[in-house]
N, C-alpha and C. Protein backbone atom coordinates (compact mmCIF):
# COMPACT_ATOMS: atom_id res chain seq x y z
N UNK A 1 -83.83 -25.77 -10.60
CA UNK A 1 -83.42 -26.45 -11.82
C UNK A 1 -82.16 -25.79 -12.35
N UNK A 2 -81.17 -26.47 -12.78
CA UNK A 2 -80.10 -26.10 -13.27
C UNK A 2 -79.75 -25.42 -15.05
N UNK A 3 -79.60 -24.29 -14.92
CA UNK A 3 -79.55 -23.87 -16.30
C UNK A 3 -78.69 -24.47 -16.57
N UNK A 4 -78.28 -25.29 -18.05
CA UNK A 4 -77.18 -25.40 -18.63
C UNK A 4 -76.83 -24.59 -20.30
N UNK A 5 -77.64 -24.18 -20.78
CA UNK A 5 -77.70 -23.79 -21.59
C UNK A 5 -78.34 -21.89 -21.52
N UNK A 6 -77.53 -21.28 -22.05
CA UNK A 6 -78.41 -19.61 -22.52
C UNK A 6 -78.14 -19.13 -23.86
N UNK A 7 -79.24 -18.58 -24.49
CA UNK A 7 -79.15 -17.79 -25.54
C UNK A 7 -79.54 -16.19 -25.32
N UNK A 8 -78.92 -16.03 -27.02
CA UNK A 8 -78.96 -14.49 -26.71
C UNK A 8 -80.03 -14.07 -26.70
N UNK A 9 -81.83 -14.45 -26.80
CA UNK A 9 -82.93 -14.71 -26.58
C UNK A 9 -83.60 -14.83 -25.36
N UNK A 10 -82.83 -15.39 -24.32
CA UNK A 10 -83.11 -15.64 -23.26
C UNK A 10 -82.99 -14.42 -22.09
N UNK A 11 -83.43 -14.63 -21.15
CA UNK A 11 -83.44 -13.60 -20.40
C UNK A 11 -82.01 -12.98 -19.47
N UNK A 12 -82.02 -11.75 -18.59
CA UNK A 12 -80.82 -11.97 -18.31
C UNK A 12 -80.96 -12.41 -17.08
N UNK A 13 -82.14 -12.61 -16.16
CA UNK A 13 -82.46 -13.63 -15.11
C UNK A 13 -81.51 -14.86 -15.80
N UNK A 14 -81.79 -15.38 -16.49
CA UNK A 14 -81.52 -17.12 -17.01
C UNK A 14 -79.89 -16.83 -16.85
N UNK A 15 -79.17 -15.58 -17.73
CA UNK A 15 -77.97 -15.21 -17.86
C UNK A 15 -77.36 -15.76 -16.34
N UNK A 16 -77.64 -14.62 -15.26
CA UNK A 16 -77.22 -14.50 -14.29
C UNK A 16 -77.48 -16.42 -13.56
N UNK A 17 -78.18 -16.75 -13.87
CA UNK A 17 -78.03 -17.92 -12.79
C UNK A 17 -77.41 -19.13 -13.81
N UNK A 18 -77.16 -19.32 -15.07
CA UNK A 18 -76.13 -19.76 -15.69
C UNK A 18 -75.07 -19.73 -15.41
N UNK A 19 -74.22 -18.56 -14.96
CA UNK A 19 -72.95 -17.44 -14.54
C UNK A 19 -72.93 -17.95 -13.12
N UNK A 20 -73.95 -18.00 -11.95
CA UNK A 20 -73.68 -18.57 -10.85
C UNK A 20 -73.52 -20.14 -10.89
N UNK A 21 -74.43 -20.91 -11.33
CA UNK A 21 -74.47 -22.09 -11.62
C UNK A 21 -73.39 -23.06 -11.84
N UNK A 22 -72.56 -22.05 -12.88
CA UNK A 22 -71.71 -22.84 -13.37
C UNK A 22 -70.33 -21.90 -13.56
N UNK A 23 -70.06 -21.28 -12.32
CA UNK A 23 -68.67 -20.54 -12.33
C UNK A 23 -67.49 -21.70 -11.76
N UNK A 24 -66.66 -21.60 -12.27
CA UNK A 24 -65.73 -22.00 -12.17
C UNK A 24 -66.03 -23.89 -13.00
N UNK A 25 -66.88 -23.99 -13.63
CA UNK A 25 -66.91 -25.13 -14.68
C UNK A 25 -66.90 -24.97 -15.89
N UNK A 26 -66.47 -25.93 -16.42
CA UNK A 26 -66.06 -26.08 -18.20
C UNK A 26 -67.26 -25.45 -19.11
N UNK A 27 -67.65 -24.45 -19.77
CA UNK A 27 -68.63 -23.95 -20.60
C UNK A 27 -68.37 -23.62 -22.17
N UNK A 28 -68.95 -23.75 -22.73
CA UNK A 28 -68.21 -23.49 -24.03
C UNK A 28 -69.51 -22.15 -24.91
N UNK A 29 -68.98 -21.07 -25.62
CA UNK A 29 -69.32 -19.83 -25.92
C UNK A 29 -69.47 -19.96 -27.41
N UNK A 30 -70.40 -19.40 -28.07
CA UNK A 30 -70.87 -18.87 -29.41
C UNK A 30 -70.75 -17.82 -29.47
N UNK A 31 -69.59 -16.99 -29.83
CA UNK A 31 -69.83 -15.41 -30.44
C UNK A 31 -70.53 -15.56 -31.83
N UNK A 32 -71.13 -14.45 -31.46
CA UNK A 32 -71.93 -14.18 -33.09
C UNK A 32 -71.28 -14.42 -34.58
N UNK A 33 -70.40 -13.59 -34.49
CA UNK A 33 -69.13 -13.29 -35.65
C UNK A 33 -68.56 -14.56 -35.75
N UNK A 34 -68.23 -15.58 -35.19
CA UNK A 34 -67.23 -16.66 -35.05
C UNK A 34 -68.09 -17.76 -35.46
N UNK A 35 -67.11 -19.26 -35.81
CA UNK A 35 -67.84 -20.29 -36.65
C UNK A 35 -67.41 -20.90 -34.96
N UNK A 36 -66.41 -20.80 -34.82
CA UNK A 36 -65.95 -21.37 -33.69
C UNK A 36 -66.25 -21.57 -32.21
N UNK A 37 -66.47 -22.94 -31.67
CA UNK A 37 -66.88 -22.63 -30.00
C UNK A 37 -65.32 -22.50 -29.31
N UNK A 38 -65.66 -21.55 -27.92
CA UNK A 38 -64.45 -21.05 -27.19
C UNK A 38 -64.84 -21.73 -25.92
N UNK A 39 -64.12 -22.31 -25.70
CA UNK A 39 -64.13 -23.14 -24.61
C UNK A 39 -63.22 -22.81 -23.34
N UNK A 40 -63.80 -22.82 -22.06
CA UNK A 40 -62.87 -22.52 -21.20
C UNK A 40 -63.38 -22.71 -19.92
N UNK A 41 -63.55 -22.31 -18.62
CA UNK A 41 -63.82 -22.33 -17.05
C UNK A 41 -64.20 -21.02 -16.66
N UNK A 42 -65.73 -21.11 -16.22
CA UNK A 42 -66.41 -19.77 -16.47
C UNK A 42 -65.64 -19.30 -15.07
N UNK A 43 -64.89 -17.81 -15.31
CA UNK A 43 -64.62 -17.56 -13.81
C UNK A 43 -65.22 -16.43 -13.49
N UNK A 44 -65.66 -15.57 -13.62
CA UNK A 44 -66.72 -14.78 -13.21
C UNK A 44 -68.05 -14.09 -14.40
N UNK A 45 -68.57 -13.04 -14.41
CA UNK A 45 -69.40 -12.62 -14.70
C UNK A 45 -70.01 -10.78 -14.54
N UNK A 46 -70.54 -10.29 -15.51
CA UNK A 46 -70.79 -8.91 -14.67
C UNK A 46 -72.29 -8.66 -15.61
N UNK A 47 -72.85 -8.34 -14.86
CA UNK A 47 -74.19 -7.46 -15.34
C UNK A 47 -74.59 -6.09 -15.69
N UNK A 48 -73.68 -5.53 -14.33
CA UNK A 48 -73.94 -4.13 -14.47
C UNK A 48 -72.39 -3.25 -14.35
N UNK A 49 -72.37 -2.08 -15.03
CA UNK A 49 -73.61 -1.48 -15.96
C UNK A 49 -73.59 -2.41 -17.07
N UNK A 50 -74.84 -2.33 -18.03
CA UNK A 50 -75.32 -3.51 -18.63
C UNK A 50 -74.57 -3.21 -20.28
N UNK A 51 -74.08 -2.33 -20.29
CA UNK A 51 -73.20 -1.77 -21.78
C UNK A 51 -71.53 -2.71 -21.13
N UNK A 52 -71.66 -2.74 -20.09
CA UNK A 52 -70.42 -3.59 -20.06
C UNK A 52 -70.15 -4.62 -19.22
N UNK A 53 -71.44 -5.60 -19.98
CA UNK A 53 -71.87 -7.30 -19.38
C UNK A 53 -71.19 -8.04 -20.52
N UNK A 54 -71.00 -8.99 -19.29
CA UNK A 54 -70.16 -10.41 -19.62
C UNK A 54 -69.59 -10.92 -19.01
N UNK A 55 -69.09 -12.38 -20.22
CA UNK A 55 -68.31 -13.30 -19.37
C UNK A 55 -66.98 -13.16 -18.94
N UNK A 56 -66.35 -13.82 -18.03
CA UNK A 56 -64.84 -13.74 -18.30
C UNK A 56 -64.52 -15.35 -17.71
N UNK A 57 -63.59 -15.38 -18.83
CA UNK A 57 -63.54 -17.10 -19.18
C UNK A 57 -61.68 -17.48 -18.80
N UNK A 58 -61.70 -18.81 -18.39
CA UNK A 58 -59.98 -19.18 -18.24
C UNK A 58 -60.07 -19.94 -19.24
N UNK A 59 -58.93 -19.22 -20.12
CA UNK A 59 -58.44 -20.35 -21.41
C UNK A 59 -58.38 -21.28 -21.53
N UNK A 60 -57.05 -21.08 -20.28
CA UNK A 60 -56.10 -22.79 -20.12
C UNK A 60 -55.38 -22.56 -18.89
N UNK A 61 -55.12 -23.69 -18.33
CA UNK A 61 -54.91 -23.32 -16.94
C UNK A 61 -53.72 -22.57 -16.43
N UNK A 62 -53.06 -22.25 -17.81
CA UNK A 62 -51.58 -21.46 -16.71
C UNK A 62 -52.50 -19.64 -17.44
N UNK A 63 -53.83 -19.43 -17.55
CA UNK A 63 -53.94 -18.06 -18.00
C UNK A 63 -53.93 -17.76 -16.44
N UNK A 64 -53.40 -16.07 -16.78
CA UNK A 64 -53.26 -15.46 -14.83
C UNK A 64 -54.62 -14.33 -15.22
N UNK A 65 -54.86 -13.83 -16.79
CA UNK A 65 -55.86 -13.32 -16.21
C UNK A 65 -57.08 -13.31 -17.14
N UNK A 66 -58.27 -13.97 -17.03
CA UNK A 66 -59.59 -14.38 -17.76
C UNK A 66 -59.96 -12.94 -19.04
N UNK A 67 -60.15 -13.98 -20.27
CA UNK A 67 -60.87 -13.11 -21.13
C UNK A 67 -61.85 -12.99 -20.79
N UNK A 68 -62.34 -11.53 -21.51
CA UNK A 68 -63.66 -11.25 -21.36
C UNK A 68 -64.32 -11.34 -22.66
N UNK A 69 -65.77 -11.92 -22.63
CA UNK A 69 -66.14 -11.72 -23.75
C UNK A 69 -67.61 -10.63 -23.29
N UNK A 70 -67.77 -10.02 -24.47
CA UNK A 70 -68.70 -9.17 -23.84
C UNK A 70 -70.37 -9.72 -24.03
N UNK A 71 -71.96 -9.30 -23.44
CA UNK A 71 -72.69 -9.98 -23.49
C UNK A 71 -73.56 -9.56 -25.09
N UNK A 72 -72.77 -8.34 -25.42
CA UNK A 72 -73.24 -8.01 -27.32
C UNK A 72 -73.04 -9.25 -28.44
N UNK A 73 -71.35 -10.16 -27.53
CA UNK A 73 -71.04 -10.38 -28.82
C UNK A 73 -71.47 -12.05 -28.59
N UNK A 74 -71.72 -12.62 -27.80
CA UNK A 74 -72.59 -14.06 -27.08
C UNK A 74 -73.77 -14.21 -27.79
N UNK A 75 -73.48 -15.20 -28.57
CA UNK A 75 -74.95 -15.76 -29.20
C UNK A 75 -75.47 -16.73 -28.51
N UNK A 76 -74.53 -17.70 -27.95
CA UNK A 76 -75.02 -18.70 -26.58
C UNK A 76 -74.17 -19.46 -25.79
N UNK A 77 -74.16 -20.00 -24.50
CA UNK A 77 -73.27 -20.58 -23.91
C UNK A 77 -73.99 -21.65 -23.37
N UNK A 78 -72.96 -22.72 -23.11
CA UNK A 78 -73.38 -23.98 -22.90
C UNK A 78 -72.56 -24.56 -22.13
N UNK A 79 -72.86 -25.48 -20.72
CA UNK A 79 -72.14 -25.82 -19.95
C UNK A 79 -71.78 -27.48 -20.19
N UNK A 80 -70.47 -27.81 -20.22
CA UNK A 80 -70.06 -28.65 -20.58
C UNK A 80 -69.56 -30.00 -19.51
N UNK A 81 -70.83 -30.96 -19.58
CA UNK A 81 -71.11 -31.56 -18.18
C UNK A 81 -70.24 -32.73 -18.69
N UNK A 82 -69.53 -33.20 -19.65
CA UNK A 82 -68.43 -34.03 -19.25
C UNK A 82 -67.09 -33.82 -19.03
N UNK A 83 -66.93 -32.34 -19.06
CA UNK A 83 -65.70 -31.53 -18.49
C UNK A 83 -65.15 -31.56 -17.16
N UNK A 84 -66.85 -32.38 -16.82
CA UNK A 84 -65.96 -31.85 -15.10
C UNK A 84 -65.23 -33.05 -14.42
């Protein structure tokens, strides 16, 4: 079954196959702090070590190199199935 959705609630099993699932497709991010969704093309992911997990996202297509957001500051991500 296809995750499309994770919260910061959720496990990091769910994390990790979200992150495979849907690398390199349109996802859009909830930081905690922010009102705002960040939208972008999930391009990779890291787990470990787990103090420095997260996403790393393409802005827009001329970025050369992906933000990272970290997995502290992710309240939830959501994959954005008419993006593709």
């Amino acid at each position: 079954m296809r995750v499309t959705n994770w919260f910061k609630n959720g496990s990091l099993d769910a994390f990790n196959k979200f992150c495979i699932q849907n690398r390199n497709g349109s996802v859009s991010i909830k930081l905690i702090y922010h009102s705002e969704l960040i939208r972008g093309l999930l391009h990779s992911h890291r787990l470990e070590p787990l103090e420095a997990a997260g996403v790393f996202l393409l802005l827009t297509d001329a970025a050369i190199h992906p933000a990272f957001y970290s997995l502290d500051d992710i309240e939830s991500m959501h994959y954005l199935a008419y993006a593709d």
